[in-house]
PDB file of N, CA and C in Angstrom:
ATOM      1  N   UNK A   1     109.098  -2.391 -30.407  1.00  0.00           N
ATOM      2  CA  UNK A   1     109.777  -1.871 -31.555  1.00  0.00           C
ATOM      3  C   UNK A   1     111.134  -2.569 -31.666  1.00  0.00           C
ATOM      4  N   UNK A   2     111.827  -2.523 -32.821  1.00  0.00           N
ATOM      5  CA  UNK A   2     112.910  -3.103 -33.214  1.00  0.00           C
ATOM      6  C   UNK A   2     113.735  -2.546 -34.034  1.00  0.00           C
ATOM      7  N   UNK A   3     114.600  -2.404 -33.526  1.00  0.00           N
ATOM      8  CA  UNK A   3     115.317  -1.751 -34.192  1.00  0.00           C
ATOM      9  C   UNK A   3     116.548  -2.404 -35.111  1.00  0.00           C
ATOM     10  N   UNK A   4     117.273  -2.452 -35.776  1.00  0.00           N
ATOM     11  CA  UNK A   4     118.479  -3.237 -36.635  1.00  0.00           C
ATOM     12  C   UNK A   4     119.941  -2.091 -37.025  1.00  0.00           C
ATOM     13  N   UNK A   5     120.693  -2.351 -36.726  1.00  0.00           N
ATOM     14  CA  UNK A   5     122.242  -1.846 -36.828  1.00  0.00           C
ATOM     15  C   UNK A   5     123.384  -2.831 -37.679  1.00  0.00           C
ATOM     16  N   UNK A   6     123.183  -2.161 -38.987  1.00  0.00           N
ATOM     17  CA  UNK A   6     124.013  -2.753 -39.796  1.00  0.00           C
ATOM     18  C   UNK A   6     125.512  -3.521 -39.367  1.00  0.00           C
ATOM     19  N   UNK A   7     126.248  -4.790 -38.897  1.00  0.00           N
ATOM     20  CA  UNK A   7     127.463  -4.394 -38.852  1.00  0.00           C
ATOM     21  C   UNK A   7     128.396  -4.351 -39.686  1.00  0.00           C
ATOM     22  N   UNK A   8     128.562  -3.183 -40.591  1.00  0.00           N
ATOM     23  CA  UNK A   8     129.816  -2.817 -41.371  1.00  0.00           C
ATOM     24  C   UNK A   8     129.739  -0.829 -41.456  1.00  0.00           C
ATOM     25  N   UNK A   9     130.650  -0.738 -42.109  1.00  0.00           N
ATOM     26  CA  UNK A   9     131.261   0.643 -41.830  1.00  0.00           C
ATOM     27  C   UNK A   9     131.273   1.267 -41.084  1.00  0.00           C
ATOM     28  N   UNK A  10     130.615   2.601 -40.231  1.00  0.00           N
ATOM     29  CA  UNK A  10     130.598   2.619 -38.941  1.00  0.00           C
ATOM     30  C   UNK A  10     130.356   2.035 -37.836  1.00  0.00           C
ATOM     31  N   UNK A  11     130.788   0.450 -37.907  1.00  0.00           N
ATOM     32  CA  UNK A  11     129.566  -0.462 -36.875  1.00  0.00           C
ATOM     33  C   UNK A  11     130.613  -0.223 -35.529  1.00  0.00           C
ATOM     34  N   UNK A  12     132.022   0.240 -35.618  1.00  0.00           N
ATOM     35  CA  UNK A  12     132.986   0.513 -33.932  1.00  0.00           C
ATOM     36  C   UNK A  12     132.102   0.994 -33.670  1.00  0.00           C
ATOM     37  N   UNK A  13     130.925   2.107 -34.105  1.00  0.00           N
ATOM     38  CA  UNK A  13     130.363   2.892 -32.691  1.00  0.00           C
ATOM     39  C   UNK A  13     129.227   2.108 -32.520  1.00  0.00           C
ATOM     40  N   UNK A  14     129.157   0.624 -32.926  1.00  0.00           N
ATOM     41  CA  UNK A  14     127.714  -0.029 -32.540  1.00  0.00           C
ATOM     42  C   UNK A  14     127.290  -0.467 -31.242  1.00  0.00           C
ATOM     43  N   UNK A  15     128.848  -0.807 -29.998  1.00  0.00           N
ATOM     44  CA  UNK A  15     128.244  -0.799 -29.189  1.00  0.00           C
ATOM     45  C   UNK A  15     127.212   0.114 -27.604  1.00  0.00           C
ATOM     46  N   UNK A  16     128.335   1.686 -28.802  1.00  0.00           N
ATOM     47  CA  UNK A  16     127.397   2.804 -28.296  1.00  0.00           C
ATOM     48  C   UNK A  16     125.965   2.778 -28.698  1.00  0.00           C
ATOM     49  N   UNK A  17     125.377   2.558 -29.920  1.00  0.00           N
ATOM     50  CA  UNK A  17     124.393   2.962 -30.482  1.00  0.00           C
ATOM     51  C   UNK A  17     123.508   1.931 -30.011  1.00  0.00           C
ATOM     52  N   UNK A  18     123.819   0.237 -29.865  1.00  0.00           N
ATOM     53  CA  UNK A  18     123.415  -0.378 -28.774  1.00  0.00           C
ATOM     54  C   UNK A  18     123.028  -0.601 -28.048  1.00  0.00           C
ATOM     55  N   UNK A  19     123.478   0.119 -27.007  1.00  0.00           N
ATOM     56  CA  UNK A  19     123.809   0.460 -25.520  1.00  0.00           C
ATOM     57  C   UNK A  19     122.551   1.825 -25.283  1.00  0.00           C
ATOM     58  N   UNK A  20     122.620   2.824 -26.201  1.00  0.00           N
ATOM     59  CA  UNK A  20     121.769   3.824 -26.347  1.00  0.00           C
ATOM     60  C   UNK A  20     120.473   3.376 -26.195  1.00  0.00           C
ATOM     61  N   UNK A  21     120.132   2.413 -27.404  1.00  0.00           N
ATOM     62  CA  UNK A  21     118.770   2.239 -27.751  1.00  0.00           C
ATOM     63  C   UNK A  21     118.309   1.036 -26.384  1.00  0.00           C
ATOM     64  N   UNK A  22     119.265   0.228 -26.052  1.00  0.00           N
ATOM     65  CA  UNK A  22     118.713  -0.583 -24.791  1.00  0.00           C
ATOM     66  C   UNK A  22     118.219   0.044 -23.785  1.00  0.00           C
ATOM     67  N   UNK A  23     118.875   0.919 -23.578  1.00  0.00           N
ATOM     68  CA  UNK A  23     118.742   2.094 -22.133  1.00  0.00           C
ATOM     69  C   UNK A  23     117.248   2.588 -22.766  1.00  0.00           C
ATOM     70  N   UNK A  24     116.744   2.909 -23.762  1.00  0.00           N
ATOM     71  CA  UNK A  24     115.369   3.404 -24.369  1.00  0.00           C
ATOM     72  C   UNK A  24     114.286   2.296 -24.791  1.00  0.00           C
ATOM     73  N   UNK A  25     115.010   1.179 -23.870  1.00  0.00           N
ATOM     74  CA  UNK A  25     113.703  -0.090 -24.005  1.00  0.00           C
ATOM     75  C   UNK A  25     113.396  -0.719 -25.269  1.00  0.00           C
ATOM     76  N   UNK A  26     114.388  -0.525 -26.439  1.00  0.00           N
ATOM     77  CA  UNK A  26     113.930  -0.526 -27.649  1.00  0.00           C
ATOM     78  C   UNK A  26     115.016  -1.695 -27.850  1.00  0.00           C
ATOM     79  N   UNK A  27     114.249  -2.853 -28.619  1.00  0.00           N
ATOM     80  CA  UNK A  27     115.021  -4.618 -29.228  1.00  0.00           C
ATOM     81  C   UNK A  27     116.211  -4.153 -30.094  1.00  0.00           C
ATOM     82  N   UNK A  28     117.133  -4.500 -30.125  1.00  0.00           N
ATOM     83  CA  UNK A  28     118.043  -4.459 -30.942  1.00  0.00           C
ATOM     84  C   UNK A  28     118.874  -5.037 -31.790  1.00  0.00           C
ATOM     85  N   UNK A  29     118.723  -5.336 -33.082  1.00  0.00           N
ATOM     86  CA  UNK A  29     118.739  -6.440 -33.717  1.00  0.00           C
ATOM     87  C   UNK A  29     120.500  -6.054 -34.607  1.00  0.00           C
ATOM     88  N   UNK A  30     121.358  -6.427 -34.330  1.00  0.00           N
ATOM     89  CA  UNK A  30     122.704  -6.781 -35.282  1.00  0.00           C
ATOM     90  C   UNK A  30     122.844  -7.505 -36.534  1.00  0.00           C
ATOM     91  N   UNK A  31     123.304  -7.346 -37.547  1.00  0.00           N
ATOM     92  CA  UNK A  31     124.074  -8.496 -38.030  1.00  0.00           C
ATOM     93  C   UNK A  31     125.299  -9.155 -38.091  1.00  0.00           C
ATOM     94  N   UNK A  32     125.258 -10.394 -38.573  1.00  0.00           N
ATOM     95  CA  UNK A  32     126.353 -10.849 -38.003  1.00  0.00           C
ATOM     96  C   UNK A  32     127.908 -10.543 -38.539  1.00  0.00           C
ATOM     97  N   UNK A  33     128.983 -11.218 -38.384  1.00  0.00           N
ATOM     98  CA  UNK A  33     130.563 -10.714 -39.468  1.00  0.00           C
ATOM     99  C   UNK A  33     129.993 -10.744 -40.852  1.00  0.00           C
ATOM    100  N   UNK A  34     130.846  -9.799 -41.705  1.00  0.00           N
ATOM    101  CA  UNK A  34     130.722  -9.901 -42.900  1.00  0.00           C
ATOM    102  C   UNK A  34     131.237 -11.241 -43.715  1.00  0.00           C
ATOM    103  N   UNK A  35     130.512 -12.281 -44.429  1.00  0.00           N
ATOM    104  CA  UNK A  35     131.359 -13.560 -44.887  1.00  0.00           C
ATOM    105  C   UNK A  35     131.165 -13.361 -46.645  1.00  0.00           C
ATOM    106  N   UNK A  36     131.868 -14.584 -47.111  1.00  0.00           N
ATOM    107  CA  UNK A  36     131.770 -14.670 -48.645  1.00  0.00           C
ATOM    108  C   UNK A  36     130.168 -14.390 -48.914  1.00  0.00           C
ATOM    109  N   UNK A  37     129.280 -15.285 -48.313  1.00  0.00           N
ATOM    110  CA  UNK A  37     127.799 -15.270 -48.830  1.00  0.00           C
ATOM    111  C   UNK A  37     127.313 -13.640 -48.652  1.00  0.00           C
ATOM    112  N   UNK A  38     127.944 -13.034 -47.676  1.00  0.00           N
ATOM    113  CA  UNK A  38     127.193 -11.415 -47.364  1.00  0.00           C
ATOM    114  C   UNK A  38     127.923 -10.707 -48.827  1.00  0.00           C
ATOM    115  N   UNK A  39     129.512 -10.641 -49.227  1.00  0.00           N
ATOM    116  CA  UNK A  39     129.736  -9.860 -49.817  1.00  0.00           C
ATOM    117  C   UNK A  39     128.943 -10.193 -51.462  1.00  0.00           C
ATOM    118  N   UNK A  40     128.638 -11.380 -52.166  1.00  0.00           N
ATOM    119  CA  UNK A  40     127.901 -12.263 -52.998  1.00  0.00           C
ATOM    120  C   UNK A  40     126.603 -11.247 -52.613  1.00  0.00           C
ATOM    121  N   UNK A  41     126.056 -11.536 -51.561  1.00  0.00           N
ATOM    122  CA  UNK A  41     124.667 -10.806 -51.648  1.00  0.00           C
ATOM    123  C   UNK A  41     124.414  -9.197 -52.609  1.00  0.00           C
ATOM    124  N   UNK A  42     125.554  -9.003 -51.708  1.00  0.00           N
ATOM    125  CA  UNK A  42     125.666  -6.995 -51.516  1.00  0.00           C
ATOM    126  C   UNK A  42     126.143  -6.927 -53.428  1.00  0.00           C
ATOM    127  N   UNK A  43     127.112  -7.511 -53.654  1.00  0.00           N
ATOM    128  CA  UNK A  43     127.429  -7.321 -55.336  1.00  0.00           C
ATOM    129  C   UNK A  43     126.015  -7.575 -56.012  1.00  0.00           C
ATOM    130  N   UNK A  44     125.636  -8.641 -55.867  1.00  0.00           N
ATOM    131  CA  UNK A  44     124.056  -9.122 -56.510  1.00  0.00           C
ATOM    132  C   UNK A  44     123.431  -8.185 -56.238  1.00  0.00           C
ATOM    133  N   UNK A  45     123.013  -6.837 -55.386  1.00  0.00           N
ATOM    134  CA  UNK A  45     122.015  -6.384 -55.528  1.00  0.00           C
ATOM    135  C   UNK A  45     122.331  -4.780 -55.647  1.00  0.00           C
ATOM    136  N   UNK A  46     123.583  -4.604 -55.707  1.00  0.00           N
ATOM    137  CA  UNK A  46     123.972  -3.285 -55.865  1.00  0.00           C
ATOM    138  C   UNK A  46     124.361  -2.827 -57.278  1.00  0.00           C
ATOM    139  N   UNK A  47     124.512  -1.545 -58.037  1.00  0.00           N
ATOM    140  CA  UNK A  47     125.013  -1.407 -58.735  1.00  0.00           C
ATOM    141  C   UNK A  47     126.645  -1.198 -59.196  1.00  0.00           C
ATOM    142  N   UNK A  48     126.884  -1.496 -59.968  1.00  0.00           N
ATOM    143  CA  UNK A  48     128.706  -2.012 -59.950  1.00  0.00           C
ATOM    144  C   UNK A  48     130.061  -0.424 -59.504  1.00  0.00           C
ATOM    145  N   UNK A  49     129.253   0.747 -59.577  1.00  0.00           N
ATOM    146  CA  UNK A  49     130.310   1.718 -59.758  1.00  0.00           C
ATOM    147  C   UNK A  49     130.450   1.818 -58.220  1.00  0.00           C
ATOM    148  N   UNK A  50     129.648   1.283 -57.186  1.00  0.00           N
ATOM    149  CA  UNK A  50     129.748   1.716 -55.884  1.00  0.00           C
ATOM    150  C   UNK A  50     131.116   0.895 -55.577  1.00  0.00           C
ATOM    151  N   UNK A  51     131.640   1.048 -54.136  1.00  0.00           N
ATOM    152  CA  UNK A  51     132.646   0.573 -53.447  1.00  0.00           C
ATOM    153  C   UNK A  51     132.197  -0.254 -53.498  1.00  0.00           C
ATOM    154  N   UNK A  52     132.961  -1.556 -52.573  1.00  0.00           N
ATOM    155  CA  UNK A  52     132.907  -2.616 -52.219  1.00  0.00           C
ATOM    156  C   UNK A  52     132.191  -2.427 -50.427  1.00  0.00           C
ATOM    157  N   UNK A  53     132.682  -1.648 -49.681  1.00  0.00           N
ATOM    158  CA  UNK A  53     132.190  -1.461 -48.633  1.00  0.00           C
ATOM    159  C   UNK A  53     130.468  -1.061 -48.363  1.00  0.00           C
ATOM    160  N   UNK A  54     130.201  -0.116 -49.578  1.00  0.00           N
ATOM    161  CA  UNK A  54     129.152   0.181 -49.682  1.00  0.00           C
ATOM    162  C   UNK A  54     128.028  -1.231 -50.500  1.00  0.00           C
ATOM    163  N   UNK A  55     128.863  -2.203 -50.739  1.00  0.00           N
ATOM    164  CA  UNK A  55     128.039  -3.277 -51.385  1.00  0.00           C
ATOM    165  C   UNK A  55     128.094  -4.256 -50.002  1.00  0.00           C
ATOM    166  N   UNK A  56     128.886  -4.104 -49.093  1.00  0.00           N
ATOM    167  CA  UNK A  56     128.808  -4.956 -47.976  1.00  0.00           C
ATOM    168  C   UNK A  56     127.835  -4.745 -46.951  1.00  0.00           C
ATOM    169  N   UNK A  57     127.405  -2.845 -47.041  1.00  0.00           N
ATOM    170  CA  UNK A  57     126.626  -2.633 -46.415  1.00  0.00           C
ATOM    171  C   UNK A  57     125.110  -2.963 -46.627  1.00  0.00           C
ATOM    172  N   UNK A  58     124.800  -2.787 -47.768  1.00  0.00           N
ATOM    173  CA  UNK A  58     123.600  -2.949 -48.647  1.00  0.00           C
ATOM    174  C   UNK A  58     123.324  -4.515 -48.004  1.00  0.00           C
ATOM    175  N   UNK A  59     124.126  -5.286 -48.067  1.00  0.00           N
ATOM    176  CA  UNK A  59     123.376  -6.725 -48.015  1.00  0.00           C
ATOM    177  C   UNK A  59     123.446  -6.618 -46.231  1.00  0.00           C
ATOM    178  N   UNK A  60     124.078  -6.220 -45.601  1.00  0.00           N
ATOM    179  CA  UNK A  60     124.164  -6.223 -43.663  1.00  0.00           C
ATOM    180  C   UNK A  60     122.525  -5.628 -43.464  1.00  0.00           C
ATOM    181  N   UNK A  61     122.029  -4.486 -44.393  1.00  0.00           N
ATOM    182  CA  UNK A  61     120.601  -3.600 -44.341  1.00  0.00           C
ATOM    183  C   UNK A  61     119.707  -5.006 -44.766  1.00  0.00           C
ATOM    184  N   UNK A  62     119.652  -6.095 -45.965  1.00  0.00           N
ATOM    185  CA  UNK A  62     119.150  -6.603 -46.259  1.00  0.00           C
ATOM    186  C   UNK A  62     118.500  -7.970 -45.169  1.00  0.00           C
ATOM    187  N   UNK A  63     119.724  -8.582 -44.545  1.00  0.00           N
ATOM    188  CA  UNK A  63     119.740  -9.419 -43.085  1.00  0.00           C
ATOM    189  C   UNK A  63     118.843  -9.111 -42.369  1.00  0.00           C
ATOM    190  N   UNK A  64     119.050  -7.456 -42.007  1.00  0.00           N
ATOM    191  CA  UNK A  64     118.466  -7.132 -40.878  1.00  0.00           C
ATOM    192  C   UNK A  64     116.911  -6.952 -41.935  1.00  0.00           C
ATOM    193  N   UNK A  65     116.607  -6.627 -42.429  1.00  0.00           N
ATOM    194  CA  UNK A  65     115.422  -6.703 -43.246  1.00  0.00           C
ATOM    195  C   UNK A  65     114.460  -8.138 -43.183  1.00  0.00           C
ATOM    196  N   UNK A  66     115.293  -9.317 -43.684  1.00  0.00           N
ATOM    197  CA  UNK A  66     115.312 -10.556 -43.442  1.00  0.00           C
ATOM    198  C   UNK A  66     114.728 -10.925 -42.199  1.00  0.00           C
ATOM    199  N   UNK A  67     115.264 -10.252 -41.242  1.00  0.00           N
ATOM    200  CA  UNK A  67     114.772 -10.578 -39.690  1.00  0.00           C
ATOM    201  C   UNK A  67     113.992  -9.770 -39.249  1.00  0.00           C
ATOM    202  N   UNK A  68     112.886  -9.007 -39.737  1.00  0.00           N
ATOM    203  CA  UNK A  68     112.007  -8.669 -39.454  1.00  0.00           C
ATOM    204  C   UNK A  68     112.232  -7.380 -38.943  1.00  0.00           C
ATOM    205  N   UNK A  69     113.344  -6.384 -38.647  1.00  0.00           N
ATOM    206  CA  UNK A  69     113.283  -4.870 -37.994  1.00  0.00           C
ATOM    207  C   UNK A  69     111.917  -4.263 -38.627  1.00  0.00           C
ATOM    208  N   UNK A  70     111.827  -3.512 -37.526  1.00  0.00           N
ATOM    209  CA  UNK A  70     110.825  -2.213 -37.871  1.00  0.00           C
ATOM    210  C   UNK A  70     111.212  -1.147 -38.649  1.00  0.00           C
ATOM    211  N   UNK A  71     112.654  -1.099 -38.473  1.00  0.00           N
ATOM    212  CA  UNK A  71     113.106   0.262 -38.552  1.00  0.00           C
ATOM    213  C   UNK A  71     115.214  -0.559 -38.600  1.00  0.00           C
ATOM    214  N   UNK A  72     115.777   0.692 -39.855  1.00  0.00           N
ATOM    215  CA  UNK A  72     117.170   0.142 -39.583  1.00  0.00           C
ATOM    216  C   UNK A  72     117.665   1.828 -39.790  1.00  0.00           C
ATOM    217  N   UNK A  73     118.992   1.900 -38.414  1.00  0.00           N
ATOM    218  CA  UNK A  73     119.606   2.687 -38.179  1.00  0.00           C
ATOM    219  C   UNK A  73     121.052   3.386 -38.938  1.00  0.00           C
ATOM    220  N   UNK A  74     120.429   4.155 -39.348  1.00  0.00           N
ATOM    221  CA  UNK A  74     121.614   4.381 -40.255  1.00  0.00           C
ATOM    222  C   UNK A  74     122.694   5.576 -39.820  1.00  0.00           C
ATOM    223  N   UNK A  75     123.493   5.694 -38.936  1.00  0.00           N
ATOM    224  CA  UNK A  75     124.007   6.954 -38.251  1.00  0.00           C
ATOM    225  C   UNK A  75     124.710   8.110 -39.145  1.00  0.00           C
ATOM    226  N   UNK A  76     124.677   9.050 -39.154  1.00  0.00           N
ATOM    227  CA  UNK A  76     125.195   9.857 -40.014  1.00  0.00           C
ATOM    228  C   UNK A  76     126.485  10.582 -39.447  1.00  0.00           C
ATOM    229  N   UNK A  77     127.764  10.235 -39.758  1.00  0.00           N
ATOM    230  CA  UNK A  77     129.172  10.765 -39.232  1.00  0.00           C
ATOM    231  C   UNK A  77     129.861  11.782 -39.916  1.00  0.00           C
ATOM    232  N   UNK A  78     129.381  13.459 -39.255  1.00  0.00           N
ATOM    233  CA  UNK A  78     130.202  14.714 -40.268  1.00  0.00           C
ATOM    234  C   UNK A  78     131.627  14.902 -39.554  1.00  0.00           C
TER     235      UNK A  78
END
């Protein structure tokens, strides 16, 4: 199994979430810094009223998509 961890917005706790899923035998797939071509992506495929952060994330989900995950982790922070 494979798993994928966006890196943008909550990604500080990625090397917990990381670290978690290694210890559970499970592949763990990152993406890489956010660059001009990622934020280009995330505008291209998002709709315009969202943030900018939330358009950075969209294309970091898309990468990891790109690279084949099974599954992408989306953590939920209340």
């Amino acid at each position: 199994m494979r798993i994928g961890i966006a890196g943008a917005l909550l990604y500080y706790y990625g090397p917990y979430w990381v670290h978690l899923f290694e210890e559970l035998r499970i592949e763990v797939i990152t993406t890489q810094k956010t660059d001009k071509k990622t934020i280009d992506r995330g505008i291209g495929v998002s709709v315009s009223e969202i943030c900018v952060p939330i358009k950075i994330y969209n294309s970091h989900v898309l990468r990891l998509v790109d690279q084949g995950v099974g599954y992408v982790f989306v953590p939920r922070m209340v």
